[in-house]
PDB file of N, CA and C in Angstrom:
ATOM      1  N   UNK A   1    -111.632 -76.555 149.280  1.00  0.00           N
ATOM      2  CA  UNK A   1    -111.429 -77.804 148.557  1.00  0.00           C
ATOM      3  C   UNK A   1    -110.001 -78.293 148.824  1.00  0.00           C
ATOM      4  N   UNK A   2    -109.788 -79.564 149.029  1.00  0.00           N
ATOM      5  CA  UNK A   2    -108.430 -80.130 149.191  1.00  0.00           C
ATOM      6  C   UNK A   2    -107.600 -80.486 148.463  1.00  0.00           C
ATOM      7  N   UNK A   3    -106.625 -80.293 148.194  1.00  0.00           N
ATOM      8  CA  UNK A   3    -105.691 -80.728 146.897  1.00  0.00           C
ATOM      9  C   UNK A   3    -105.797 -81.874 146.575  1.00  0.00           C
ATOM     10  N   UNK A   4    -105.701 -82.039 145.603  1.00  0.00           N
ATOM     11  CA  UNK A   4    -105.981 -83.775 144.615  1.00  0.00           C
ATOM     12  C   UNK A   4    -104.688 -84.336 144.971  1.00  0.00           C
ATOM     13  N   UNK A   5    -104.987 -85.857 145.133  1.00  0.00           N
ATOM     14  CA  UNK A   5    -103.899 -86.738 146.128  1.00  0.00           C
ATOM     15  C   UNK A   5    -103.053 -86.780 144.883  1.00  0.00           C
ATOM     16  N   UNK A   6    -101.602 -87.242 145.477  1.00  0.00           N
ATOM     17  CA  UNK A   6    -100.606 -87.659 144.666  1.00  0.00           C
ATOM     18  C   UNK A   6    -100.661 -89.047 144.271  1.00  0.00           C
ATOM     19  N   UNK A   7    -100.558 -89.087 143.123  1.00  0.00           N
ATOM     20  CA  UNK A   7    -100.568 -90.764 142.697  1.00  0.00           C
ATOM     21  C   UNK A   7     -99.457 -90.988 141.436  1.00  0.00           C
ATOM     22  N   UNK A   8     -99.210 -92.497 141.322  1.00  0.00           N
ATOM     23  CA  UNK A   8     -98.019 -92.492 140.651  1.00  0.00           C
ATOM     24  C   UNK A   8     -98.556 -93.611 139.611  1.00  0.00           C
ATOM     25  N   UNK A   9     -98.490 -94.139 138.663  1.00  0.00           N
ATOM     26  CA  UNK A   9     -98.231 -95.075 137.734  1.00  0.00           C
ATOM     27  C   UNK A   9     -96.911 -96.097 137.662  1.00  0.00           C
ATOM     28  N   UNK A  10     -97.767 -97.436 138.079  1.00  0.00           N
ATOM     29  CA  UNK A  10     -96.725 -98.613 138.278  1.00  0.00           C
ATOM     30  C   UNK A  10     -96.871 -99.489 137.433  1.00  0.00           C
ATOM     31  N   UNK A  11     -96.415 -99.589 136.165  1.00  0.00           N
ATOM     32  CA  UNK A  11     -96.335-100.596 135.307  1.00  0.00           C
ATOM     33  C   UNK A  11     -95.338-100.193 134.449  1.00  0.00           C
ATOM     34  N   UNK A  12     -95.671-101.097 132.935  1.00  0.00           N
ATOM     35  CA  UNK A  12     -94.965-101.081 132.269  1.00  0.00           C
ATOM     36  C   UNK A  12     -95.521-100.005 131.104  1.00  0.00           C
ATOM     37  N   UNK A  13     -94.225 -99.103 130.798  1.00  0.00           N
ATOM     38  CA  UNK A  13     -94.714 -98.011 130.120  1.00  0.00           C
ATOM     39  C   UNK A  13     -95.373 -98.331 129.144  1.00  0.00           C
ATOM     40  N   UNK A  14     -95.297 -99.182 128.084  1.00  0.00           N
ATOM     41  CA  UNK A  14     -96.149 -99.889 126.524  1.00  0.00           C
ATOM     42  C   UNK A  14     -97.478 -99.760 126.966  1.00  0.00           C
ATOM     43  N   UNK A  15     -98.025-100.364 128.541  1.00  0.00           N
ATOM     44  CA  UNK A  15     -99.699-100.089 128.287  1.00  0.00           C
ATOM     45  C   UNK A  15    -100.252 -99.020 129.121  1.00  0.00           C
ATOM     46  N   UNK A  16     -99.319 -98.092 129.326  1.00  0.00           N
ATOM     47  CA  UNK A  16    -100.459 -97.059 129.794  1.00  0.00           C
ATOM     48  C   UNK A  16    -100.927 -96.626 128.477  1.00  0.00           C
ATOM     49  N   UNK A  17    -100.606 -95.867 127.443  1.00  0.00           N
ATOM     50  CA  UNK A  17    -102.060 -95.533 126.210  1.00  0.00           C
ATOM     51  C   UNK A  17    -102.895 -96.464 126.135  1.00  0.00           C
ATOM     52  N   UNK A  18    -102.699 -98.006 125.733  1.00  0.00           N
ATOM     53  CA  UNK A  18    -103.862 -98.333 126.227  1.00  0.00           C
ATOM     54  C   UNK A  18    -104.671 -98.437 127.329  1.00  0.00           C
ATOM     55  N   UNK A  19    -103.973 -98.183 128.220  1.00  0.00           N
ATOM     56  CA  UNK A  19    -105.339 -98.750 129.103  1.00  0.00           C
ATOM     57  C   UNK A  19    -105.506 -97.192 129.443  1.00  0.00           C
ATOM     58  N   UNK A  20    -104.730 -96.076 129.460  1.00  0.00           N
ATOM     59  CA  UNK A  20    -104.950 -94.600 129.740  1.00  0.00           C
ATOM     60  C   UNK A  20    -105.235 -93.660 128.179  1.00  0.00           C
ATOM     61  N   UNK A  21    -105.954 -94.003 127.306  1.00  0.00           N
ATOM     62  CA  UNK A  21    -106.137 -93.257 126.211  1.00  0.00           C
ATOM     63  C   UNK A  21    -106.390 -91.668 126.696  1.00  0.00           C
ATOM     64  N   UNK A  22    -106.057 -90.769 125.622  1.00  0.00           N
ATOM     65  CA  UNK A  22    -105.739 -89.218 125.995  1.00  0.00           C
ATOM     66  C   UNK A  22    -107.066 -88.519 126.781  1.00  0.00           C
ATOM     67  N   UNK A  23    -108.067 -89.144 126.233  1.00  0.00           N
ATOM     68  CA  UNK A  23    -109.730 -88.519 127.097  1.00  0.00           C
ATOM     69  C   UNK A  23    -109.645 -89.142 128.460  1.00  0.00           C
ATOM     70  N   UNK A  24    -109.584 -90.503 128.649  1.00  0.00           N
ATOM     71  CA  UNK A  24    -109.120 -90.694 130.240  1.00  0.00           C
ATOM     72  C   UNK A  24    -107.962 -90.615 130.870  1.00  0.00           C
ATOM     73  N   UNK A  25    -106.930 -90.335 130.219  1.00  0.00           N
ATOM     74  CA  UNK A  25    -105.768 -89.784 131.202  1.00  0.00           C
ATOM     75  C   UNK A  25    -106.042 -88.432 131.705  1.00  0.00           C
ATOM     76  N   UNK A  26    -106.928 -87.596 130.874  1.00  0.00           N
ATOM     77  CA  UNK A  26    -107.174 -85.847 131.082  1.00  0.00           C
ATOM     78  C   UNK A  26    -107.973 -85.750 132.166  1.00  0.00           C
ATOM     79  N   UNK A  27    -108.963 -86.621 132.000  1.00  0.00           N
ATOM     80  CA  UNK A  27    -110.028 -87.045 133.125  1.00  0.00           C
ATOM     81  C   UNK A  27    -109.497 -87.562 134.368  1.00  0.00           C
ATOM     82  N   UNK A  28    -108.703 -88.531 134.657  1.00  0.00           N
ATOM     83  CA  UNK A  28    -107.795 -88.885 135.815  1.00  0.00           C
ATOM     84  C   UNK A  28    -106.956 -87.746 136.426  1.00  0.00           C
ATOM     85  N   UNK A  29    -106.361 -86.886 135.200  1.00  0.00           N
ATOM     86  CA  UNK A  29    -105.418 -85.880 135.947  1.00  0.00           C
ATOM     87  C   UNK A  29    -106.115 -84.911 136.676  1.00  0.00           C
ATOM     88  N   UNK A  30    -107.605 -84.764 136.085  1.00  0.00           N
ATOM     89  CA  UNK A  30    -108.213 -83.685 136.808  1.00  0.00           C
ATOM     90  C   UNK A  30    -108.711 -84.420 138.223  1.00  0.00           C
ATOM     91  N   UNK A  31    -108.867 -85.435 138.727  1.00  0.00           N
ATOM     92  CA  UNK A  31    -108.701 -85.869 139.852  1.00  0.00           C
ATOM     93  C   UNK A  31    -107.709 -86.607 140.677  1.00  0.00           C
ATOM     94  N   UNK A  32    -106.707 -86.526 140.363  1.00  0.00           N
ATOM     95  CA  UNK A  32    -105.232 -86.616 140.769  1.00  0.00           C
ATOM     96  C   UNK A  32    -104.278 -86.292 140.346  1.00  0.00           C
ATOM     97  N   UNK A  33    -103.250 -85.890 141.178  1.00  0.00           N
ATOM     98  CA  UNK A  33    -101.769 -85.072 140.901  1.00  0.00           C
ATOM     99  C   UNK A  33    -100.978 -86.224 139.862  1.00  0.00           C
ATOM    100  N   UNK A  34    -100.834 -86.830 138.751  1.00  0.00           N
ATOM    101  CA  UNK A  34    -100.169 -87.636 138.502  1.00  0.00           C
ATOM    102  C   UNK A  34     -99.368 -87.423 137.321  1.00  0.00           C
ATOM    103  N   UNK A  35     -98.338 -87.669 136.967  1.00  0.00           N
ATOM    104  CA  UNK A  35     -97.510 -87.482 135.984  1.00  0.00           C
ATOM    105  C   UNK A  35     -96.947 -88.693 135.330  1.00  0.00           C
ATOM    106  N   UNK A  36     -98.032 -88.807 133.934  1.00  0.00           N
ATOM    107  CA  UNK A  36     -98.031 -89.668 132.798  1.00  0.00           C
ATOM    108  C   UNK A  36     -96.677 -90.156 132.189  1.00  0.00           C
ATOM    109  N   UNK A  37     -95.683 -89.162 132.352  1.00  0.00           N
ATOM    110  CA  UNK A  37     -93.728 -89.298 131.854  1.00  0.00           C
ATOM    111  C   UNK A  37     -93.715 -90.369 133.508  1.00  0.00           C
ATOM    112  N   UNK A  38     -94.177 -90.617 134.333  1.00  0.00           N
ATOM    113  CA  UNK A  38     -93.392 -90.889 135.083  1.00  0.00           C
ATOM    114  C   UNK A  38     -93.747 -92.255 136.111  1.00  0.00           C
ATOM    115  N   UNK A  39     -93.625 -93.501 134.956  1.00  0.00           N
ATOM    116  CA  UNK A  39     -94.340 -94.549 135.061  1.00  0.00           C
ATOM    117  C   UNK A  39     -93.278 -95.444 135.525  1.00  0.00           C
ATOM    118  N   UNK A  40     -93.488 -95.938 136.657  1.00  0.00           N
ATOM    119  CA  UNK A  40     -92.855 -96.860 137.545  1.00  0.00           C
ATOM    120  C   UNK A  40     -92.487 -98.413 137.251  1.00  0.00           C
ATOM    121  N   UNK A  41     -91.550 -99.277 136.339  1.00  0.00           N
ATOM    122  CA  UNK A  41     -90.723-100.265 136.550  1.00  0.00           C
ATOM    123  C   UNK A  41     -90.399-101.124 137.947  1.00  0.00           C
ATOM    124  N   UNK A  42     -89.638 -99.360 138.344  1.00  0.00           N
ATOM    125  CA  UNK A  42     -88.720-100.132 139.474  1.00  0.00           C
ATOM    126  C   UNK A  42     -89.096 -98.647 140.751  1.00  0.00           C
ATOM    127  N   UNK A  43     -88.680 -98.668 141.573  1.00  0.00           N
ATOM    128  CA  UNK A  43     -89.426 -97.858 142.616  1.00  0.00           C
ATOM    129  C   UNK A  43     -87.659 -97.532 143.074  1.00  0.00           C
ATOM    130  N   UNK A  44     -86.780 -97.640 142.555  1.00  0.00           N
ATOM    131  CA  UNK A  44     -85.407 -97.465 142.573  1.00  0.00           C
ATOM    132  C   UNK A  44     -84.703 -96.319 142.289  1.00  0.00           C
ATOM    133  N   UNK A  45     -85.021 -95.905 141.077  1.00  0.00           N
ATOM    134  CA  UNK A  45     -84.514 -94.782 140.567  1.00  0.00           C
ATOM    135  C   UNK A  45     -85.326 -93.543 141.337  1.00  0.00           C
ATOM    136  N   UNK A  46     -84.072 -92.866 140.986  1.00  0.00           N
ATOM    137  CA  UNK A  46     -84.303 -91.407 142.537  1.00  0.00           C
ATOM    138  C   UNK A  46     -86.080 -90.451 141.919  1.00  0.00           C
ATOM    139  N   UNK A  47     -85.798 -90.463 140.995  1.00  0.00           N
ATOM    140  CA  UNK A  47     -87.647 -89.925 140.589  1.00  0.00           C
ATOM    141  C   UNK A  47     -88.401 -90.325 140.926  1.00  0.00           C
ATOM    142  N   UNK A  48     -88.337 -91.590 140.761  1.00  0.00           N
ATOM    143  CA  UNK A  48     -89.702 -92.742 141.063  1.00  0.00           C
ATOM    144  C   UNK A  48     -89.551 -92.567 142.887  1.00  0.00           C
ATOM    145  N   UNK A  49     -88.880 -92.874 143.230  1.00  0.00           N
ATOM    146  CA  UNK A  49     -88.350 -93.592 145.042  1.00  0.00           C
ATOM    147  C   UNK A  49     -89.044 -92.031 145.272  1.00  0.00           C
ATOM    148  N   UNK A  50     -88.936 -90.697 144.919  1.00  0.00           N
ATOM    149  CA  UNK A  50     -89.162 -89.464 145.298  1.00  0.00           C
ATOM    150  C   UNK A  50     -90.729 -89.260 145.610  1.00  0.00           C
ATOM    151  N   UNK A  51     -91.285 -89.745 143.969  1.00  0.00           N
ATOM    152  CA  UNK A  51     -92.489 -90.076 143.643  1.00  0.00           C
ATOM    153  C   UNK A  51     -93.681 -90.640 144.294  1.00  0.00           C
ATOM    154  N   UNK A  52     -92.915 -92.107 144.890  1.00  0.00           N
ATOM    155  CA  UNK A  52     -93.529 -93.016 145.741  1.00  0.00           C
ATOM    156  C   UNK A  52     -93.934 -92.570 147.245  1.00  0.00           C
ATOM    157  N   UNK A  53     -92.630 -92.350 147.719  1.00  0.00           N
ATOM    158  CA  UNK A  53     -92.912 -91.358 149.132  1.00  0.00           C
ATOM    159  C   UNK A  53     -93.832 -90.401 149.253  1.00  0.00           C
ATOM    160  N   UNK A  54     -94.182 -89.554 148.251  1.00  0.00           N
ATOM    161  CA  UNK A  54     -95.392 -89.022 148.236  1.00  0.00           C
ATOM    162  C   UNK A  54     -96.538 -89.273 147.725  1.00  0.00           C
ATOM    163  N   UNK A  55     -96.722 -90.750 147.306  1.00  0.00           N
ATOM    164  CA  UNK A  55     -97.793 -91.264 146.598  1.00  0.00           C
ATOM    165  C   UNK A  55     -98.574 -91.585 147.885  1.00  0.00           C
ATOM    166  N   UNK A  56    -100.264 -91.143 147.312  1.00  0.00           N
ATOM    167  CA  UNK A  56    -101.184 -91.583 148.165  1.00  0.00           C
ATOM    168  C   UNK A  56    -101.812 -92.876 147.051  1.00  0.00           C
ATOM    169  N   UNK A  57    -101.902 -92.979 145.909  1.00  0.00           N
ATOM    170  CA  UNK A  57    -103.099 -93.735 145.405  1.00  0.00           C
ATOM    171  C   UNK A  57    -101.431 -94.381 144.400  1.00  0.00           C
ATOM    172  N   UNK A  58    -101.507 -95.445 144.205  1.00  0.00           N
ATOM    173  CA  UNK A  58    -101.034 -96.146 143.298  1.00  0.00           C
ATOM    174  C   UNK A  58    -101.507 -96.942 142.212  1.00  0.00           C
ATOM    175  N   UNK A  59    -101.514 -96.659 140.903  1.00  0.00           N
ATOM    176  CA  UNK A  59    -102.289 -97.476 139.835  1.00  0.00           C
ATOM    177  C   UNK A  59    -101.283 -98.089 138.954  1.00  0.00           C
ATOM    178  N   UNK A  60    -101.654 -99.563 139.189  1.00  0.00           N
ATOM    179  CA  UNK A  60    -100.599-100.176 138.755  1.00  0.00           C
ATOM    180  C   UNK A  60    -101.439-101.073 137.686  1.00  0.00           C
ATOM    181  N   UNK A  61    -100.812-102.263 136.852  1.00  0.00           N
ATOM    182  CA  UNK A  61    -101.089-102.833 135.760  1.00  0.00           C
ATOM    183  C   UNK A  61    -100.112-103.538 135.540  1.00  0.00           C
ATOM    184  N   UNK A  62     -99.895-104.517 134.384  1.00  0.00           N
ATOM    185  CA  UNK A  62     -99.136-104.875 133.901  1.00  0.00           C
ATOM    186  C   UNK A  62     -97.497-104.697 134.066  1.00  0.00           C
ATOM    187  N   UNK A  63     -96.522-105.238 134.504  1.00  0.00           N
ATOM    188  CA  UNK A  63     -95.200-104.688 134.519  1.00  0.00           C
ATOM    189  C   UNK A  63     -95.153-104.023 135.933  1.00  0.00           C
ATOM    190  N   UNK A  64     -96.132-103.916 136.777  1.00  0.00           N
ATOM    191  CA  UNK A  64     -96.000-103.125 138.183  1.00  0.00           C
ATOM    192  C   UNK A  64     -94.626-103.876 138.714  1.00  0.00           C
ATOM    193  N   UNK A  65     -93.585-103.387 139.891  1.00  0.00           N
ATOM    194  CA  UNK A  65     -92.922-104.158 140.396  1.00  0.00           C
ATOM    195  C   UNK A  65     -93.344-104.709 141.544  1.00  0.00           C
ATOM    196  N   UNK A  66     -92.794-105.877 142.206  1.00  0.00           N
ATOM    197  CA  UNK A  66     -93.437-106.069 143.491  1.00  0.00           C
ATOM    198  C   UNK A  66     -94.250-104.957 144.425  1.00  0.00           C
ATOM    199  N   UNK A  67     -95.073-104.972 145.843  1.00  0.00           N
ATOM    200  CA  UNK A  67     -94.929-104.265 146.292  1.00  0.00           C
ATOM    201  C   UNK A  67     -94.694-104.884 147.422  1.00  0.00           C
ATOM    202  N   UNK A  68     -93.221-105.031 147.931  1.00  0.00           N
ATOM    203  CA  UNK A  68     -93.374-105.551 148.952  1.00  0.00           C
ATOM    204  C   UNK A  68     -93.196-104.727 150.258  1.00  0.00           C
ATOM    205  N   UNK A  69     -92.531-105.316 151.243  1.00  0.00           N
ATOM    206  CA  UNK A  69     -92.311-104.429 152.643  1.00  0.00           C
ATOM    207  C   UNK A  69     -91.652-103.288 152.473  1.00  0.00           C
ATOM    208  N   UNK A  70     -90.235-103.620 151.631  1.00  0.00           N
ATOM    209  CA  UNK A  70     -89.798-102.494 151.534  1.00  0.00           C
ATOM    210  C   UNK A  70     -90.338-101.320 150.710  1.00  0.00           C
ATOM    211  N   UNK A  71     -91.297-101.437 149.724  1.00  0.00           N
ATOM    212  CA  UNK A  71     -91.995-100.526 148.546  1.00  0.00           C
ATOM    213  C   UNK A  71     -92.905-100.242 149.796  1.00  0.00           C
ATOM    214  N   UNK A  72     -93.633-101.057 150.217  1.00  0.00           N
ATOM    215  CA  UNK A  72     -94.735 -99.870 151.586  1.00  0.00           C
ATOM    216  C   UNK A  72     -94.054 -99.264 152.463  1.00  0.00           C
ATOM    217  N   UNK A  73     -92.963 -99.663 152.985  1.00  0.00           N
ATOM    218  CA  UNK A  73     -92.270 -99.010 154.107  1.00  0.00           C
ATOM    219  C   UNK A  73     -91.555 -97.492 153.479  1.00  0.00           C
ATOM    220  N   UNK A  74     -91.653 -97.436 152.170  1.00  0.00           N
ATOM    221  CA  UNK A  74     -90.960 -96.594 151.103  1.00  0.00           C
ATOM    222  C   UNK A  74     -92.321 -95.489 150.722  1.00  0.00           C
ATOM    223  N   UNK A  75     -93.740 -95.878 151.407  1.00  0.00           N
ATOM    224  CA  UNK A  75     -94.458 -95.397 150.683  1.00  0.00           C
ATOM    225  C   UNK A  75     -95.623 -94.962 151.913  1.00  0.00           C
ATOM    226  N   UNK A  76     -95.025 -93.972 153.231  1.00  0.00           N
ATOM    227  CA  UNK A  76     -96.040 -93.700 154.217  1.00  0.00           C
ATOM    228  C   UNK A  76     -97.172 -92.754 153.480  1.00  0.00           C
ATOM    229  N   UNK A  77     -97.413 -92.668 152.975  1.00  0.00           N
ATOM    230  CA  UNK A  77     -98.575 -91.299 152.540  1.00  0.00           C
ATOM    231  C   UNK A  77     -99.610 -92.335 151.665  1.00  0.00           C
ATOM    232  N   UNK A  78     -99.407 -93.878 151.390  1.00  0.00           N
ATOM    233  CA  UNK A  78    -100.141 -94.373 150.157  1.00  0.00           C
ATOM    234  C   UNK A  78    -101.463 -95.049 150.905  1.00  0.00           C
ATOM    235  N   UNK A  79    -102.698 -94.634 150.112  1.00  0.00           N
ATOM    236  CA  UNK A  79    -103.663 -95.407 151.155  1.00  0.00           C
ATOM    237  C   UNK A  79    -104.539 -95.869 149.853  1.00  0.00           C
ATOM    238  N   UNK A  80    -104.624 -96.357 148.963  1.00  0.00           N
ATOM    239  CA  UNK A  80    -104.804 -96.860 147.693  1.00  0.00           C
ATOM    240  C   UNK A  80    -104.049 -97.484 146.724  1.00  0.00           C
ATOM    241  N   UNK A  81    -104.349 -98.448 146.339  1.00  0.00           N
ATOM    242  CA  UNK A  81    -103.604 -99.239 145.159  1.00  0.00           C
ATOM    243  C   UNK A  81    -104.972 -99.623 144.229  1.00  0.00           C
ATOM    244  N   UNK A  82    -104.944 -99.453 143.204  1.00  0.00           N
ATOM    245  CA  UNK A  82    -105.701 -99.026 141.956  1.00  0.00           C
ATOM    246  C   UNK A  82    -105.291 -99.744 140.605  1.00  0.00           C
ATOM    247  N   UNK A  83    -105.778-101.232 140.461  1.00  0.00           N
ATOM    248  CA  UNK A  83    -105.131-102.148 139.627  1.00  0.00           C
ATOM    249  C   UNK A  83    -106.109-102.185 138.129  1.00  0.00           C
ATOM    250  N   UNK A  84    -105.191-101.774 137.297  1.00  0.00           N
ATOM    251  CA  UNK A  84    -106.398-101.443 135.660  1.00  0.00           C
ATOM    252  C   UNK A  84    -105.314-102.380 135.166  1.00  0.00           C
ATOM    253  N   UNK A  85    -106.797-102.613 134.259  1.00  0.00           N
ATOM    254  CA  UNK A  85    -106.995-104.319 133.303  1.00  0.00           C
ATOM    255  C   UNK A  85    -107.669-103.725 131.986  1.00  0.00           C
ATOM    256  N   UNK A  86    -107.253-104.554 131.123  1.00  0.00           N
ATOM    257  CA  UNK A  86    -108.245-104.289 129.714  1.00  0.00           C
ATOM    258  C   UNK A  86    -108.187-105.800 129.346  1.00  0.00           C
ATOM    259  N   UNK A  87    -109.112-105.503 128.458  1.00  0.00           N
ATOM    260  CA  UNK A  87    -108.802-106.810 127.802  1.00  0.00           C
ATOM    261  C   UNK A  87    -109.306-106.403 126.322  1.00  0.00           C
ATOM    262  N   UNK A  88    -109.468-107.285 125.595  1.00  0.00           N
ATOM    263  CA  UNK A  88    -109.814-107.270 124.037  1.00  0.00           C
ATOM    264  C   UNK A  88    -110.849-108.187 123.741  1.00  0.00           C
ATOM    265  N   UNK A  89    -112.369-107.728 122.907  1.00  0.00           N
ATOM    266  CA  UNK A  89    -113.070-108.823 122.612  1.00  0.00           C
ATOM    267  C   UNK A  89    -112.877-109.350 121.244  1.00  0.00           C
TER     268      UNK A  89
END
């Protein structure tokens, strides 16, 4: 079996519980390497920039930062971007 890809969280920290409540964040982690403390703003700071470089799947939302040339050129291993939405009825 192959190790579960690295993926990172790109938004704004306020909605990951919602849109990642504790039964589907447990469920996500068991199919990807991802670390919930370590939710992406800015792709700047040395954790995140560390983070990214080894990100294969990116799930972003709300508050994501650009992704532009330089965030892909920052990000050879990423072959997914993974955009979650909620809404309210």
């Amino acid at each position: 079996m192959s190790p579960r890809p690295k993926a990172l969280f790109a938004m704004s920290p306020e909605h990951l519980p919602m849109l990642f409540p504790e039964p589907i964040l447990s469920r996500l982690s068991g199919l990807v390497d991802i670390d919930p403390n370590l939710v992406g703003t800015s792709f700047t700071e040395d954790a995140r920039a560390a983070a990214l470089a080894e990100a294969e799947v990116l799930v972003t939302s709300w508050g994501c930062p650009p992704l532009d040339e330089r965030v892909l050129q920052a990000a050879p291993q990423l072959r997914r971007v993974v955009h979650a939405l909620a809404t309210t009825a």
